[in-house]
Protein backbone atom coordinates (compact mmCIF):
# COMPACT_ATOMS: atom_id res chain seq x y z
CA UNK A 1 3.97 25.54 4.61
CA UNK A 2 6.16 23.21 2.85
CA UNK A 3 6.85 19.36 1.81
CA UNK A 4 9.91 17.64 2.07
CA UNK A 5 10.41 15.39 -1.24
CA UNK A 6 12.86 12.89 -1.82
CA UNK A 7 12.76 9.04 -2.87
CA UNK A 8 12.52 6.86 0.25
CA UNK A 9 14.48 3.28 0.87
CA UNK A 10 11.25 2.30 2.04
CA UNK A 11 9.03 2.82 -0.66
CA UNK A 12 11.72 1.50 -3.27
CA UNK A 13 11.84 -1.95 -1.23
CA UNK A 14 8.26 -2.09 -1.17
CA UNK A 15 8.13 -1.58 -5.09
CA UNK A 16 10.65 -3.94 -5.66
CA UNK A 17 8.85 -6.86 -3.80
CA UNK A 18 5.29 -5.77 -5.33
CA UNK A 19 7.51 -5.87 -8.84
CA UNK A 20 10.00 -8.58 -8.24
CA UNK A 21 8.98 -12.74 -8.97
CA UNK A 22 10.00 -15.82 -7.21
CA UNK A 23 9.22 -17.77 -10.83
CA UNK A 24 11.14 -17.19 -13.75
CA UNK A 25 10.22 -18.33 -17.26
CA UNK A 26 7.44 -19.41 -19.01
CA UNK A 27 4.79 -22.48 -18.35
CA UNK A 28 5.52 -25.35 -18.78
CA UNK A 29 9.41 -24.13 -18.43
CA UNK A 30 8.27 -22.28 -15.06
CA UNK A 31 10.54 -22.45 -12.09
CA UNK A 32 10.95 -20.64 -8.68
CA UNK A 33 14.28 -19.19 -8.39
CA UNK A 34 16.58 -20.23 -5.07
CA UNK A 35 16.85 -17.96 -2.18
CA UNK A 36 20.37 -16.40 -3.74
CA UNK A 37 19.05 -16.19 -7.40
CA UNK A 38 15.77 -13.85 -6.11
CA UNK A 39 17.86 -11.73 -3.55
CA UNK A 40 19.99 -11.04 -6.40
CA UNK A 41 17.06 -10.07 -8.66
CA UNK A 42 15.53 -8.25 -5.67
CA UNK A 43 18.65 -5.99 -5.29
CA UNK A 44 18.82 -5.34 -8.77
CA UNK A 45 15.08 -4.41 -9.04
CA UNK A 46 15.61 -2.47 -5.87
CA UNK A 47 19.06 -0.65 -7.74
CA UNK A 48 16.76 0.16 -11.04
CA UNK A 49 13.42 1.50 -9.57
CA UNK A 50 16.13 3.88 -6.68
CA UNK A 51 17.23 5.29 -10.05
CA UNK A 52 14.75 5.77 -11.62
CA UNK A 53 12.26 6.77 -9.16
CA UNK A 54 10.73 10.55 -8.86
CA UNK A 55 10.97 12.53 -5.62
CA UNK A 56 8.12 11.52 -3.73
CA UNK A 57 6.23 13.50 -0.85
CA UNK A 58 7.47 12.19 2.19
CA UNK A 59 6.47 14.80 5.10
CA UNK A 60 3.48 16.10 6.05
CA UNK A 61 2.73 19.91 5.67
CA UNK A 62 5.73 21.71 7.95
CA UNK A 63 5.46 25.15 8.89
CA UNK A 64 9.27 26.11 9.09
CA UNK A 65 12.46 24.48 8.04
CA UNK A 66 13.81 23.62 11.52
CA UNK A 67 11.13 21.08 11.60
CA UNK A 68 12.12 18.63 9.40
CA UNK A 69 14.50 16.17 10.50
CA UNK A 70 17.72 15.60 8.30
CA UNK A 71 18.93 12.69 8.01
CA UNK A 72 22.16 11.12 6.51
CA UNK A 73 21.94 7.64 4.33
């Protein structure tokens, strides 16, 4: 049996919106950032944690290799 590990789009964009704030700055300076401003600091979250993110699990237990699907990003 084997795994196939690897760092997933889909867990990195989760992480980044768990991670990433609509507010920026402290009370009573506190503001929510426009709609450009956080998709900007959502794709750079989202660049930071992709590079720094450890090969994950992602497969359940496969018996041979031929089972896993390959896929090209």
């Amino acid at each position: 049996m084997f795994f196939v590990f690897g760092v997933s789009e889909t867990i990195v964009k989760k992480a980044a919106d768990k991670k990433c704030s609509r507010f920026t700055g402290t009370y009573p300076n506190r503001r929510e950032l426009s709609l450009e401003e956080y998709q900007q600091k959502l794709a750079k979250t989202r660049d930071d944690l992709f590079a720094k993110m450890k090969a994950q699990k992602l497969s359940h237990g496969l018996s041979t290799p031929s089972l896993a699907k390959h896929t090209q990003s």
